[in-house]
N, C-alpha and C. Protein backbone atom coordinates (compact mmCIF):
# COMPACT_ATOMS: atom_id res chain seq x y z
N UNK A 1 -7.94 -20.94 6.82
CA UNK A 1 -7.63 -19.67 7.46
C UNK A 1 -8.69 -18.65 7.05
N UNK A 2 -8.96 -17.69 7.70
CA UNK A 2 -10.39 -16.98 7.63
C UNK A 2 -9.69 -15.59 6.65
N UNK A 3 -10.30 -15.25 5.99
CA UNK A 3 -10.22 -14.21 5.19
C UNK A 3 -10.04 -12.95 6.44
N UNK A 4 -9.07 -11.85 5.75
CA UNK A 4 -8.92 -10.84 6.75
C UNK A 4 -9.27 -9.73 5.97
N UNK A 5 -10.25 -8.78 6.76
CA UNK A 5 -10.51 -7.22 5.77
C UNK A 5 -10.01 -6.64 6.52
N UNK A 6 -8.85 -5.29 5.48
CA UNK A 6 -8.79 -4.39 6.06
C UNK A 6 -9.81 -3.03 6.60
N UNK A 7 -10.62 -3.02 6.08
CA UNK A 7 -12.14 -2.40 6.17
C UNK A 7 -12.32 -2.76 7.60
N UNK A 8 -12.53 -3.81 7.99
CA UNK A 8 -12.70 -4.42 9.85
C UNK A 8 -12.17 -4.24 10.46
N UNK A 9 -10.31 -3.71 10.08
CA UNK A 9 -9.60 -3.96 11.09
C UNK A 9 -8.63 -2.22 10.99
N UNK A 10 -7.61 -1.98 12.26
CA UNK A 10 -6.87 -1.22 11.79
C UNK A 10 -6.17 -0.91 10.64
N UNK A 11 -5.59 -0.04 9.77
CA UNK A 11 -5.33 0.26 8.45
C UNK A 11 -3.79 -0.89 8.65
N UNK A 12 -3.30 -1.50 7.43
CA UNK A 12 -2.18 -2.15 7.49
C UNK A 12 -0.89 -1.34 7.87
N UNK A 13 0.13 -1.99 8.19
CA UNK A 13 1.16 -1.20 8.94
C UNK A 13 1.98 -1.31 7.68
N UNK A 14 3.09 -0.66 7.44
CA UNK A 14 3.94 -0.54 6.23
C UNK A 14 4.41 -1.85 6.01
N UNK A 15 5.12 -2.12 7.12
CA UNK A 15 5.61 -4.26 7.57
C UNK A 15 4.87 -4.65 6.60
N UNK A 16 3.87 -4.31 6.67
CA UNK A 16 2.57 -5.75 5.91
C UNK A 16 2.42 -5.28 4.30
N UNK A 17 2.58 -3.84 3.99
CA UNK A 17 2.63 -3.48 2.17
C UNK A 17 3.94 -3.53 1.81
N UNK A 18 5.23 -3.13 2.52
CA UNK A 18 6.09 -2.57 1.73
C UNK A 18 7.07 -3.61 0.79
N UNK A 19 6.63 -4.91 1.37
CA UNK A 19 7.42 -6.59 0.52
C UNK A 19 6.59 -6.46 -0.89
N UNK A 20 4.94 -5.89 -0.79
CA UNK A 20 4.60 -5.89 -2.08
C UNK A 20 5.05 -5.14 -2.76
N UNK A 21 5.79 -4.28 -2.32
CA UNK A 21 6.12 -3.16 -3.94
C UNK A 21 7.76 -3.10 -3.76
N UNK A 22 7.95 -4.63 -3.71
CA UNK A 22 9.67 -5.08 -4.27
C UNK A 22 9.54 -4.65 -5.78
N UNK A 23 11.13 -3.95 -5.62
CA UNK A 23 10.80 -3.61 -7.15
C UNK A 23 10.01 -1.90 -7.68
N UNK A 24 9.63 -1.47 -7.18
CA UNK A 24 8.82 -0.37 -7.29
C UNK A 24 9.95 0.72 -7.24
N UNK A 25 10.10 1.90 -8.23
CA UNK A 25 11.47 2.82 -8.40
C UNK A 25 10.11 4.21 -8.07
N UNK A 26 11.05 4.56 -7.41
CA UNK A 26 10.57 5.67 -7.06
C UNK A 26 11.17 7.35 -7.66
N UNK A 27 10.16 7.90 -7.87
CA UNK A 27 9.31 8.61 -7.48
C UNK A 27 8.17 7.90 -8.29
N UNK A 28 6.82 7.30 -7.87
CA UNK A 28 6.31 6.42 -8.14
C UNK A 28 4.64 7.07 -7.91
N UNK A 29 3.94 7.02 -8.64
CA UNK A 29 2.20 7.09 -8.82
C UNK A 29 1.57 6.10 -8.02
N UNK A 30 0.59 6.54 -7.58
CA UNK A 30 -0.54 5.58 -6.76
C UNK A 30 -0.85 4.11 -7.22
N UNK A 31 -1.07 4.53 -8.98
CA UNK A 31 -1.00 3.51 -9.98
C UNK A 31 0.18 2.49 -10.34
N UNK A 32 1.16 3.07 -10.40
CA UNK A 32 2.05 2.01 -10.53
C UNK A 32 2.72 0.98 -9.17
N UNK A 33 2.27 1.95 -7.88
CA UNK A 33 2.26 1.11 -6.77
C UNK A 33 1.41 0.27 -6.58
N UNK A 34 0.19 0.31 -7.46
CA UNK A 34 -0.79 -0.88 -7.38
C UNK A 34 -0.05 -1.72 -8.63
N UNK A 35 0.06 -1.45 -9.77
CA UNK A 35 0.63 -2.13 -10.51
C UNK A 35 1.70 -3.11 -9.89
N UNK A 36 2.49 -2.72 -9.52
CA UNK A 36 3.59 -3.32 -8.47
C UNK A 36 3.51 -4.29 -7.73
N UNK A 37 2.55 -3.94 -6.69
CA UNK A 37 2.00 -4.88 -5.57
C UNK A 37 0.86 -6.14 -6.50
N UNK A 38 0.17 -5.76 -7.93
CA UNK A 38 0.00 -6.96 -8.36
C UNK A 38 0.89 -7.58 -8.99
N UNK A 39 1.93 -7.52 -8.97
CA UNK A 39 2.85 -8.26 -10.24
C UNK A 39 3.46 -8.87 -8.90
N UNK A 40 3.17 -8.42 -7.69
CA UNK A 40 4.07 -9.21 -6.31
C UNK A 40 2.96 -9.94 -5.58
N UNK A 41 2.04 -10.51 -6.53
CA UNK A 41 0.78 -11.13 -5.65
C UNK A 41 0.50 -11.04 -4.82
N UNK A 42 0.12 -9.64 -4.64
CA UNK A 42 -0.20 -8.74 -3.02
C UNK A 42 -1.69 -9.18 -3.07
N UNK A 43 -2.11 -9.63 -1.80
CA UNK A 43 -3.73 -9.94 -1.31
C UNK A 43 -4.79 -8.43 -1.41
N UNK A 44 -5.92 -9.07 -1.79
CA UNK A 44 -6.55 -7.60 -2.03
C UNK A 44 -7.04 -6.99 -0.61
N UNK A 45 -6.63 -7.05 0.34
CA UNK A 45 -6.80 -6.22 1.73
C UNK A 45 -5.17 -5.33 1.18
N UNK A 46 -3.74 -6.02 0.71
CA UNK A 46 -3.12 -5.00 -0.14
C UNK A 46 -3.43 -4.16 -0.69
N UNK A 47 -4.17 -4.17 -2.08
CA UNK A 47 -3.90 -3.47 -3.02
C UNK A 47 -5.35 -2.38 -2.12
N UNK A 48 -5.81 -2.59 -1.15
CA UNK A 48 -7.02 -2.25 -1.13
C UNK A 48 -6.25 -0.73 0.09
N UNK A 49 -5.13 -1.44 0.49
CA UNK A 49 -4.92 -0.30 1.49
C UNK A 49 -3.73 0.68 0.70
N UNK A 50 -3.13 0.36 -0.79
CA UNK A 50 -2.85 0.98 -1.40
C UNK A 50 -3.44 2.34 -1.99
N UNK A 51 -4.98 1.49 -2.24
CA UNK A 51 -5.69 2.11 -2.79
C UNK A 51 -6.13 3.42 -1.81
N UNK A 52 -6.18 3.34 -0.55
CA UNK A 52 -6.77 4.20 0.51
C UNK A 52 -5.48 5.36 0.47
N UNK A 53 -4.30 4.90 0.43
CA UNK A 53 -3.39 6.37 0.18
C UNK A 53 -3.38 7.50 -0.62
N UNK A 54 -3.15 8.89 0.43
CA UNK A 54 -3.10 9.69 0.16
C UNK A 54 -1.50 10.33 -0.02
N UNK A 55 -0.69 11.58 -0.63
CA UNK A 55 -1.55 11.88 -2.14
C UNK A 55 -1.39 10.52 -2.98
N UNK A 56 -1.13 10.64 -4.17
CA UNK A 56 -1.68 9.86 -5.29
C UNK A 56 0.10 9.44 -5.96
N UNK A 57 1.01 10.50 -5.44
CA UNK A 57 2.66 10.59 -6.23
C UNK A 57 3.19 10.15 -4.46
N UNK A 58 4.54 9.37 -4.93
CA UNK A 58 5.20 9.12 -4.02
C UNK A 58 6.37 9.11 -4.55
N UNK A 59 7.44 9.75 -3.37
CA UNK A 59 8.84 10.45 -3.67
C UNK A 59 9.72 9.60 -3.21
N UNK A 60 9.12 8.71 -1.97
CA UNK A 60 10.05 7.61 -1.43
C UNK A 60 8.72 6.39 -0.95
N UNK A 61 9.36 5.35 -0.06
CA UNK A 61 8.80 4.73 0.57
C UNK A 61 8.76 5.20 1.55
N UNK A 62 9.30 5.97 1.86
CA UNK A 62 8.80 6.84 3.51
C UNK A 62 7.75 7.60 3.39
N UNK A 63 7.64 7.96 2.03
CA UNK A 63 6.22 8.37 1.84
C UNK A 63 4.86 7.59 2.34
N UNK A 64 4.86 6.79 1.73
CA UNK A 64 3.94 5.83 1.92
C UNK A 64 3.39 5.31 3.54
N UNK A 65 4.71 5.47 4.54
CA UNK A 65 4.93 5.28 5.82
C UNK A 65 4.32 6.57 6.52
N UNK A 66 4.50 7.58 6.07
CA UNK A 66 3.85 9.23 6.54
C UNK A 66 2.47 8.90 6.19
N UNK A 67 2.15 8.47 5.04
CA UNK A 67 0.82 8.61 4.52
C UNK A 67 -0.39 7.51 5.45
N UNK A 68 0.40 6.66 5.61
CA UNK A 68 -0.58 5.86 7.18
C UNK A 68 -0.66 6.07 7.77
N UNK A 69 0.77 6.59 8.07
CA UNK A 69 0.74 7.13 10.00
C UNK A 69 -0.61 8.34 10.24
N UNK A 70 -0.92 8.91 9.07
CA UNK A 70 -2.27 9.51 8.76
C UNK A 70 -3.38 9.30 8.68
N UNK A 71 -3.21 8.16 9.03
CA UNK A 71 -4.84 7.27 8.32
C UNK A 71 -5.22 7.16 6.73
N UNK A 72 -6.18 6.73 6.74
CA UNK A 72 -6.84 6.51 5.39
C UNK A 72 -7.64 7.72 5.19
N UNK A 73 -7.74 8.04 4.02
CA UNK A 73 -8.93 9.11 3.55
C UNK A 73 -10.04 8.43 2.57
């Protein structure tokens, strides 16, 4: 199966991050949502579109869902 970048393609849809951060208590840091998504062997086009969210604190997972629907910064 061919490697997929998110860099190439549209930004990931929540569907595709939000199984990685099973487990993740919120109100939650940028950091510990990466922390998260590696302890849930999230693929690095994951942690990579983690990494692209804006701000940096998250209050819910709907956060995270607002913060795409924004694009990447």
């Amino acid at each position: 199966m061919p490697q997929h970048n998110v860099s190439d393609t549209k930004p990931y849809q929540p569907v595709q991050i939000t199984p990685y951060l099973k487990g993740a208590d919120f109100p939650a840091s940028k950091d510990e949502l990466l922390e998260c998504a590696e302890e849930n062997n999230a693929p690095d086009d994951v942690i990579w579109a983690i990494r692209s969210l804006r701000p940096n604190r998250f209050k819910a997972m709907a956060d995270i869902t607002k913060s795409q629907s924004n694009g990447y910064h």
